[in-house]
C-alpha atoms as a PDB file:
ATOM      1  CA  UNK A   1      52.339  37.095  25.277  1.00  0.00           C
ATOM      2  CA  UNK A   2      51.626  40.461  23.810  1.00  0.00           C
ATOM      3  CA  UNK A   3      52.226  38.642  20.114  1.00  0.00           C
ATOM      4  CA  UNK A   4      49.929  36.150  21.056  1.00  0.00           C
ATOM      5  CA  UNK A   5      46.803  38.627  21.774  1.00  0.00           C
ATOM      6  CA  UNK A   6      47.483  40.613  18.783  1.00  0.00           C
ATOM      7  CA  UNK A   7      46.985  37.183  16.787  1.00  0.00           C
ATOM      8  CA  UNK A   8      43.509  36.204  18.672  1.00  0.00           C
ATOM      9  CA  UNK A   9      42.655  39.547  18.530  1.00  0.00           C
ATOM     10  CA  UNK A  10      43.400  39.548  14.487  1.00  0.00           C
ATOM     11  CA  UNK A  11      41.830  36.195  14.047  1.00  0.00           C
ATOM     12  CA  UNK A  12      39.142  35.434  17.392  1.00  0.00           C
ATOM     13  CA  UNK A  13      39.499  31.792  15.655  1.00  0.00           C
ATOM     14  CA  UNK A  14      42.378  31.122  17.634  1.00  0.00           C
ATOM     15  CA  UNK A  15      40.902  31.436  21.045  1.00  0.00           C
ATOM     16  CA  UNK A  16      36.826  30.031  20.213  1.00  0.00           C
ATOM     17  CA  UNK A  17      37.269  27.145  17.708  1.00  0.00           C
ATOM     18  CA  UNK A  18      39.515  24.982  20.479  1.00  0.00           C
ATOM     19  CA  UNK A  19      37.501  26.533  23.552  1.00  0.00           C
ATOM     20  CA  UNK A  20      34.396  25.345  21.250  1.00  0.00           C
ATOM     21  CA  UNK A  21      35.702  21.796  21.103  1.00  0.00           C
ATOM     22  CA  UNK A  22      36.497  21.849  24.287  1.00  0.00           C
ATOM     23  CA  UNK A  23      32.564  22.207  25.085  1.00  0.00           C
ATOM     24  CA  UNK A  24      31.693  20.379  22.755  1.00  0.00           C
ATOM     25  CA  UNK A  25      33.423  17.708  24.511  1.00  0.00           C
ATOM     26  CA  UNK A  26      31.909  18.569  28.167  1.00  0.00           C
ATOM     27  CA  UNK A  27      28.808  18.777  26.656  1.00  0.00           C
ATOM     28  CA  UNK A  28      28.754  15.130  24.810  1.00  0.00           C
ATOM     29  CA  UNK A  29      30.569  13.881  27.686  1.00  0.00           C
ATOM     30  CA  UNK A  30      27.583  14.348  29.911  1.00  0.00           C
ATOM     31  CA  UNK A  31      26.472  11.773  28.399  1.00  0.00           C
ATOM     32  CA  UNK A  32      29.627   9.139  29.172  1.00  0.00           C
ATOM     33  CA  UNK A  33      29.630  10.307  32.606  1.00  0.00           C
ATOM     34  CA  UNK A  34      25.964   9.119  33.339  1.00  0.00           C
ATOM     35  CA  UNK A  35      26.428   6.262  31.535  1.00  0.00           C
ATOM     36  CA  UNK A  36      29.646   4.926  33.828  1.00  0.00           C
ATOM     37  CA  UNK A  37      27.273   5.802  36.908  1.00  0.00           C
ATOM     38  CA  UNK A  38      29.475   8.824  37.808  1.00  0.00           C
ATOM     39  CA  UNK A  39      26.691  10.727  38.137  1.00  0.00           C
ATOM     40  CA  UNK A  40      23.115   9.201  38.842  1.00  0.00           C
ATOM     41  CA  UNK A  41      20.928  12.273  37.312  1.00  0.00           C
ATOM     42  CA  UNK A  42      21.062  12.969  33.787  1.00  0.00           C
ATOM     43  CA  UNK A  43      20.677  16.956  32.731  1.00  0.00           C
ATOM     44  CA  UNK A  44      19.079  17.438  29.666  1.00  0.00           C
ATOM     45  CA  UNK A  45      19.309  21.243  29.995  1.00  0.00           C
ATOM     46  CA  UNK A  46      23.047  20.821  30.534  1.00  0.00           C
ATOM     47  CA  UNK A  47      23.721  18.802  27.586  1.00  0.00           C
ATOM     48  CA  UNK A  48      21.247  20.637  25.230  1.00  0.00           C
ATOM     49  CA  UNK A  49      22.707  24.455  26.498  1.00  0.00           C
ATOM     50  CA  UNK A  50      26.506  22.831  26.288  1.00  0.00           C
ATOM     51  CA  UNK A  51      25.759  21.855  22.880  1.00  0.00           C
ATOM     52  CA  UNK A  52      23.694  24.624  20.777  1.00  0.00           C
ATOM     53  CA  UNK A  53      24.670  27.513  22.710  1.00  0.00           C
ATOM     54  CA  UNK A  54      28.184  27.257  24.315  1.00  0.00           C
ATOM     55  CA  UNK A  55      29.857  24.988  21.495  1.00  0.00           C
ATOM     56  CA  UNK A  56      28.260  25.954  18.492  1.00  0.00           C
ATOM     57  CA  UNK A  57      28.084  29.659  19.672  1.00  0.00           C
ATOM     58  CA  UNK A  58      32.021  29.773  20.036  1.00  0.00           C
ATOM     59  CA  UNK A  59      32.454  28.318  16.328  1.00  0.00           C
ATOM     60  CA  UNK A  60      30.374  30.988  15.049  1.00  0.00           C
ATOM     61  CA  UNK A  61      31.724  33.680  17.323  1.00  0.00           C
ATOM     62  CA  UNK A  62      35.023  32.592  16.194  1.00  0.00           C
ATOM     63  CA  UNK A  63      34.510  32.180  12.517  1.00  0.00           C
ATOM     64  CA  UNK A  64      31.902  35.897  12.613  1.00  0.00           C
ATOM     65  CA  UNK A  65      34.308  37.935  14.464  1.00  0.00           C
ATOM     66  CA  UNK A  66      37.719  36.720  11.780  1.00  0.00           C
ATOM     67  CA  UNK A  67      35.825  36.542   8.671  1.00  0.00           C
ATOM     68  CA  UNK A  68      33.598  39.949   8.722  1.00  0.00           C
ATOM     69  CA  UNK A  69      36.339  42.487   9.257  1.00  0.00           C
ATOM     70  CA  UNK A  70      38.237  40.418   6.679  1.00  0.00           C
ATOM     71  CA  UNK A  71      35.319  40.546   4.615  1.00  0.00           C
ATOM     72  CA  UNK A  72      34.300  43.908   4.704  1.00  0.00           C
ATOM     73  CA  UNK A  73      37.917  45.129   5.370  1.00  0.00           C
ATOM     74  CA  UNK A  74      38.124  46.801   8.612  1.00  0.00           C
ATOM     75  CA  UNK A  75      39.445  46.564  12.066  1.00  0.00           C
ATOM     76  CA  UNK A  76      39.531  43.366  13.447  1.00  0.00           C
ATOM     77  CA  UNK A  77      37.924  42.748  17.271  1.00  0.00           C
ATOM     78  CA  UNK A  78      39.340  44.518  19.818  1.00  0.00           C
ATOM     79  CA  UNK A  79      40.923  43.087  22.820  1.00  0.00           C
ATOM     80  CA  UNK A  80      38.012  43.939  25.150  1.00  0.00           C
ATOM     81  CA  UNK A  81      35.997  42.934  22.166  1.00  0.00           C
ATOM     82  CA  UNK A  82      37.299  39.062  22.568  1.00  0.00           C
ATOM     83  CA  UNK A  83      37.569  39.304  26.148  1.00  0.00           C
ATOM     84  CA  UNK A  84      33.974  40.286  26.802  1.00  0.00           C
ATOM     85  CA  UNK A  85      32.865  37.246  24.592  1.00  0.00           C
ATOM     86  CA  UNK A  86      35.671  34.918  26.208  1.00  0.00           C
ATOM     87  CA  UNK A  87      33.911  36.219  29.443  1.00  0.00           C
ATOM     88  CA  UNK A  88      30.699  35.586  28.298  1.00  0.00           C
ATOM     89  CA  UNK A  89      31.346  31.836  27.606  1.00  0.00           C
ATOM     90  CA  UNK A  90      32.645  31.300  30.820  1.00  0.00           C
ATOM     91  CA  UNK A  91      30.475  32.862  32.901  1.00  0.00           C
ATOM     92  CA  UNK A  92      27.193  30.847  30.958  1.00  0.00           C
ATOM     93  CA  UNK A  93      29.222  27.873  31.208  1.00  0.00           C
ATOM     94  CA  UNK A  94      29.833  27.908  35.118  1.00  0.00           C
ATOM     95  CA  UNK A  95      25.539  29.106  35.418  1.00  0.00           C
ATOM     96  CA  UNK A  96      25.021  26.004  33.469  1.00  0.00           C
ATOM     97  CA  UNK A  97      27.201  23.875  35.731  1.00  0.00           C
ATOM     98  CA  UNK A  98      25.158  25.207  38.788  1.00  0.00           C
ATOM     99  CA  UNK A  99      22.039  24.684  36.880  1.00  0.00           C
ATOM    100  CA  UNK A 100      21.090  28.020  36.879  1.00  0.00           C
ATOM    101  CA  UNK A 101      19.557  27.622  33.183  1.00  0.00           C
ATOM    102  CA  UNK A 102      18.073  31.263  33.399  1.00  0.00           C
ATOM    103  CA  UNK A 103      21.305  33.410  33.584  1.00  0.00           C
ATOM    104  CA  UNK A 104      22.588  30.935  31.558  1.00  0.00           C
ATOM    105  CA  UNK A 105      20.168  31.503  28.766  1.00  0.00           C
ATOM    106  CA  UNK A 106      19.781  35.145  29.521  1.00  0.00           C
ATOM    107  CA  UNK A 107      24.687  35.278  28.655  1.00  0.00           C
ATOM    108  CA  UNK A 108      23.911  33.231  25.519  1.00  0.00           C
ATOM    109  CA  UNK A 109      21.279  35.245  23.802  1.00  0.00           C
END
């Protein structure tokens, strides 16, 4: 397990790009659900937050936090680095699930 860390530690990549998809599934998916009647109320906020913020932000966390210290050859992110961000994502995404769109908002920025 330790292994593991030291790799998404050394390249953040690992961890954001499939948690990324992931949202970016939930967030599209929003849209399948109301369509099958699953849910009756559509949430723009959800879908637009799930979208720009939550799976876009994770591509360019991941991609920012490998690339620069590769770049500019230093240390790469630190474990409580990744975990803050990892805890970050989380934490917006379950504000956004309970439609609380300004803690939400206020984790993303």
């Amino acid at each position: 397990m330790k292994l593991v860390w030291e790799a998404v530690c050394r390249e953040p990549y690992r961890l954001f790009f499939p948690l990324g998809g992931l949202l970016g599934i939930l967030g599209a998916g929003h849209w399948l659900i109301y369509g099958l009647g699953l849910i009756t109320a559509y949430s723009g906020h959800y879908h637009a937050f799930t979208q720009t913020s939550l799976y876009m932000g994770c591509f360019a966390t991941g991609f920012l936090a490998t690339a620069i210290p590769k770049f500019s050859d230093t240390h790469p992110a630190s474990p409580k680095e990744v975990l803050v961000l990892f805890i970050l994502v989380l934490t917006a995404l379950f504000f956004i699930a309970r439609e609380n769109f300004i803690q939400a908002e206020i984790l993303s920025a």
